[in-house]
Protein backbone atom coordinates (compact mmCIF):
# COMPACT_ATOMS: atom_id res chain seq x y z
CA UNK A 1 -38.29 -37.34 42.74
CA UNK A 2 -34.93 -37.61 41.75
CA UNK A 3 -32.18 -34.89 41.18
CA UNK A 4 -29.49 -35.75 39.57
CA UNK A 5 -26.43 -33.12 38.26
CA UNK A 6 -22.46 -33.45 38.29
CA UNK A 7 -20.33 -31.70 41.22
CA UNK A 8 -21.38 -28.50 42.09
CA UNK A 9 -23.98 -28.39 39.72
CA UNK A 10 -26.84 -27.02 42.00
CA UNK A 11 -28.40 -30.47 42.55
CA UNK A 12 -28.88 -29.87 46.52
CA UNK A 13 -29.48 -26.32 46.67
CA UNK A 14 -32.44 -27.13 43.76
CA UNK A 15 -33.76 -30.45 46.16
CA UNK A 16 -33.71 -28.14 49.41
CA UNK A 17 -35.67 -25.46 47.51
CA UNK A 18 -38.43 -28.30 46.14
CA UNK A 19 -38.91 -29.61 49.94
CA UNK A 20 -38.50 -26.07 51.56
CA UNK A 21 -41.27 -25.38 49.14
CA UNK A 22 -43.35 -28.17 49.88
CA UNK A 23 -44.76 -26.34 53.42
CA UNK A 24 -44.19 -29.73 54.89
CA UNK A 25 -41.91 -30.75 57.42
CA UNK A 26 -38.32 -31.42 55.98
CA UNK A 27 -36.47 -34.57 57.35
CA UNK A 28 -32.75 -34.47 55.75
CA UNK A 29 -31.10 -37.86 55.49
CA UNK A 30 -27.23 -36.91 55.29
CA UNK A 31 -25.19 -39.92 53.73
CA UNK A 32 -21.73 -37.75 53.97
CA UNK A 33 -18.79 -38.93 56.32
CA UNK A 34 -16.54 -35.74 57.71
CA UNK A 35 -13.42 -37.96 56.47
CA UNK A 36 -11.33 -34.77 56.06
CA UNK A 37 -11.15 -31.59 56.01
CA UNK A 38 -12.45 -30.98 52.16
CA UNK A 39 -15.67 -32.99 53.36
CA UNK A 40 -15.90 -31.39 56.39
CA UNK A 41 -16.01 -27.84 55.34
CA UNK A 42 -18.66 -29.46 52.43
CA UNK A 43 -20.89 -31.10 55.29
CA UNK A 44 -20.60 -27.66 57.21
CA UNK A 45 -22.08 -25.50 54.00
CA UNK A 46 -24.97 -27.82 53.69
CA UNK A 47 -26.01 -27.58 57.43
CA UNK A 48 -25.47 -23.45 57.07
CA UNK A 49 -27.70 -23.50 53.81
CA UNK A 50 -30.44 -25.57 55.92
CA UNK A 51 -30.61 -23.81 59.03
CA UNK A 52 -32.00 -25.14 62.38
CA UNK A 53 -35.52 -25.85 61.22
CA UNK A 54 -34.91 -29.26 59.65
CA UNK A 55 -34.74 -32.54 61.39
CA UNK A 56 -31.53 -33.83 59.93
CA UNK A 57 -30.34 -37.89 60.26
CA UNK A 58 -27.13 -39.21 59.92
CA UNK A 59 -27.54 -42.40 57.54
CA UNK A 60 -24.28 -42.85 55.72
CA UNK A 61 -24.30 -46.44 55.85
CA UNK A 62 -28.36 -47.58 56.94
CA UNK A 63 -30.36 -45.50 54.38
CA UNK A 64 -32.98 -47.85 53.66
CA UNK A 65 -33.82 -47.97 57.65
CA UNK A 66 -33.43 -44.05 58.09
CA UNK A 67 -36.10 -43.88 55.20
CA UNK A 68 -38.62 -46.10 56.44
CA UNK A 69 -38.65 -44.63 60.03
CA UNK A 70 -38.85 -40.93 58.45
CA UNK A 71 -41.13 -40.84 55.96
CA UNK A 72 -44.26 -39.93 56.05
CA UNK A 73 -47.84 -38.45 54.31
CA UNK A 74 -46.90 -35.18 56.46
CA UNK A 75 -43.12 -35.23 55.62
CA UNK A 76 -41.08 -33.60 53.15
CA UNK A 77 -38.01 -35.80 52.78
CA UNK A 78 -34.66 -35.00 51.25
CA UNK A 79 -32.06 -37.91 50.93
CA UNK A 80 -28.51 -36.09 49.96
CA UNK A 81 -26.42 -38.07 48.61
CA UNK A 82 -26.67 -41.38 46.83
CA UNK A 83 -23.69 -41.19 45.94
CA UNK A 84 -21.76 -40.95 49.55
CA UNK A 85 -24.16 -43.64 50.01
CA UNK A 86 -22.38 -46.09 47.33
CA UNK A 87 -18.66 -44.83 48.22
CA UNK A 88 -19.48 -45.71 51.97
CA UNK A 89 -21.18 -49.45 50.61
CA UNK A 90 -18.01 -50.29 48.42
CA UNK A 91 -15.46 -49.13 51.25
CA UNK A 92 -17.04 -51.38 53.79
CA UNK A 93 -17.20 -54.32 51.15
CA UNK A 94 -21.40 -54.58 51.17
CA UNK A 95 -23.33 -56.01 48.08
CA UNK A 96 -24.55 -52.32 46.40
CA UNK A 97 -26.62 -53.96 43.95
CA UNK A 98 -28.44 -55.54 46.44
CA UNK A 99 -28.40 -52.77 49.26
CA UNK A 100 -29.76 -50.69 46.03
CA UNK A 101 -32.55 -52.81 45.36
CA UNK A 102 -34.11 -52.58 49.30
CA UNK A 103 -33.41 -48.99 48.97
CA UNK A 104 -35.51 -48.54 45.95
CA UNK A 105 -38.36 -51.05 47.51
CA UNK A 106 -38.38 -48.83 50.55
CA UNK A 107 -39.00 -45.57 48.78
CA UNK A 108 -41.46 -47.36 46.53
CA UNK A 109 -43.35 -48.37 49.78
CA UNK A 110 -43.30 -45.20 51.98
CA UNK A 111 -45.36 -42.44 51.93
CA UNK A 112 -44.92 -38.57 51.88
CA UNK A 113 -42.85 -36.18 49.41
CA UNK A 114 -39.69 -37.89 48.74
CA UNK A 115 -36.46 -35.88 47.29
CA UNK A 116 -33.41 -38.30 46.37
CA UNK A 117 -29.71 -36.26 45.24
CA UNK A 118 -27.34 -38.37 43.16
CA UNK A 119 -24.33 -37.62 40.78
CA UNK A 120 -24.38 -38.32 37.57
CA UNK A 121 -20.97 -39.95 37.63
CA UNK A 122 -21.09 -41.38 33.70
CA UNK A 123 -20.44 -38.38 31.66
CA UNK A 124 -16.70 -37.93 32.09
CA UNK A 125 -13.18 -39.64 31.39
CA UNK A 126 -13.50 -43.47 32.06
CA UNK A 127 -11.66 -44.12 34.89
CA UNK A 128 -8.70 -45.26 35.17
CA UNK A 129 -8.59 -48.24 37.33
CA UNK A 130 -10.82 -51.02 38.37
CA UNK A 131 -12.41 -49.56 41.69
CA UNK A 132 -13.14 -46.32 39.73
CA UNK A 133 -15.03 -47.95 36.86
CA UNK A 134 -16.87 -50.70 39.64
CA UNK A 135 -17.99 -47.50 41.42
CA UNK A 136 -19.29 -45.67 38.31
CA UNK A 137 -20.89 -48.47 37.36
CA UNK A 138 -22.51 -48.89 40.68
CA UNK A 139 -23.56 -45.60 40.79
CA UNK A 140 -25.24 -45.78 37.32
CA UNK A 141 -27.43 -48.93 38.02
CA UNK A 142 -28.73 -47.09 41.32
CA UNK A 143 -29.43 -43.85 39.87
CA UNK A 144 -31.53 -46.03 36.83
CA UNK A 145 -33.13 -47.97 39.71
CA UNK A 146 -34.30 -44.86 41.23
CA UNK A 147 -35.24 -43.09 38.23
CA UNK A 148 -37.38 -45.79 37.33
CA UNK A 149 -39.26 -45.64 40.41
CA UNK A 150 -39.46 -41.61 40.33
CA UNK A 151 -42.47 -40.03 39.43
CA UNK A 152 -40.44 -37.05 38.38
CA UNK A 153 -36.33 -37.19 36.94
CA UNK A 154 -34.64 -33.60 37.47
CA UNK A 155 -31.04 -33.17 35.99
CA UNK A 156 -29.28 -30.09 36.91
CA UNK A 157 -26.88 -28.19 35.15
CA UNK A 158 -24.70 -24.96 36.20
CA UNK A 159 -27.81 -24.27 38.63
CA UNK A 160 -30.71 -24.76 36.00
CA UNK A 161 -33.15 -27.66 36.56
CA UNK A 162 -33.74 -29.49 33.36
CA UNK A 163 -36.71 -31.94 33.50
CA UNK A 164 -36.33 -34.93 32.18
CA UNK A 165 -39.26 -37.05 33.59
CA UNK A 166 -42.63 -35.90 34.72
CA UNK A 167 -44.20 -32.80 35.03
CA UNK A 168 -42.48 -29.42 35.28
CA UNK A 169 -42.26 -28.09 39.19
């Protein structure tokens, strides 16, 4: 499945509901980087919202590895965010179109209840420079890749799931 939404839309809190929900055991693949203190204080409601109960990995930069060693027919997993995921490719210079594609072959090939978060970067103001627009456009080919491969397409809005693929949850 994947949940898409703009900032603060209620994309995570609606993903952690689906896996809490699930009554399997929740792996939580954190792609965030405590850079500063904005993203700290973001990182630190997320682990407060969780609790202890959830085996949580730190992947910001080797998601496609984290997934394959955590998935599984007995695991609800819950990859938050794609989108950290892209901003830490394009800062260390890797090929996303190409880190995107094993990422989506991965998810296609594990097993288990599988819960990908991603912004939906495309519906504002153009940006303004080069590295803005690369990085929107990034983002956009990845969340189509993953879409494509998702049984189910959730887009959020001001907390309210809208379906826009599969079945209603």
């Amino acid at each position: 499945m994947l949940v898409l939404g703009g900032a603060r839309s209620g994309k995570s809190a609606y993903a952690e509901k689906l896996v809490t929900e699930s009554g399997l055991a929740v792996t939580y693949i954190a792609t965030a980087e405590p850079g500063d203190d904005e993203m700290k204080a973001r990182i630190a409601e997320h682990r407060a919202r969780r609790g202890t109960a959830w085996q949580t990995v730190e992947a910001p930069h080797n998601l496609e590895e984290a997934v394959a060693e955590t998935a599984g027919r007995e695991t609800a997993l819950l990859v938050d965010c794609l989108t950290l995921w892209v901003s830490n490719l394009m800062l260390a210079d890797e090929d996303v179109e190409a880190r995107g594609q094993a990422l989506a072959e991965t998810v296609r090939q594990v097993s288990g209840f599988r819960v990908l978060v991603s912004n939906e970067v495309g519906l504002g103001l153009v940006p303004d420079n080069a590295l803005g627009r690369r990085f929107r456009d990034a983002q956009g080919r990845l969340n189509q890749k993953m879409a494509e491969i998702a049984d189910r397409v959730v887009f959020t809005a001001a907390g309210v799931p809208l379906m826009i693929k599969g079945a209603a949850t």
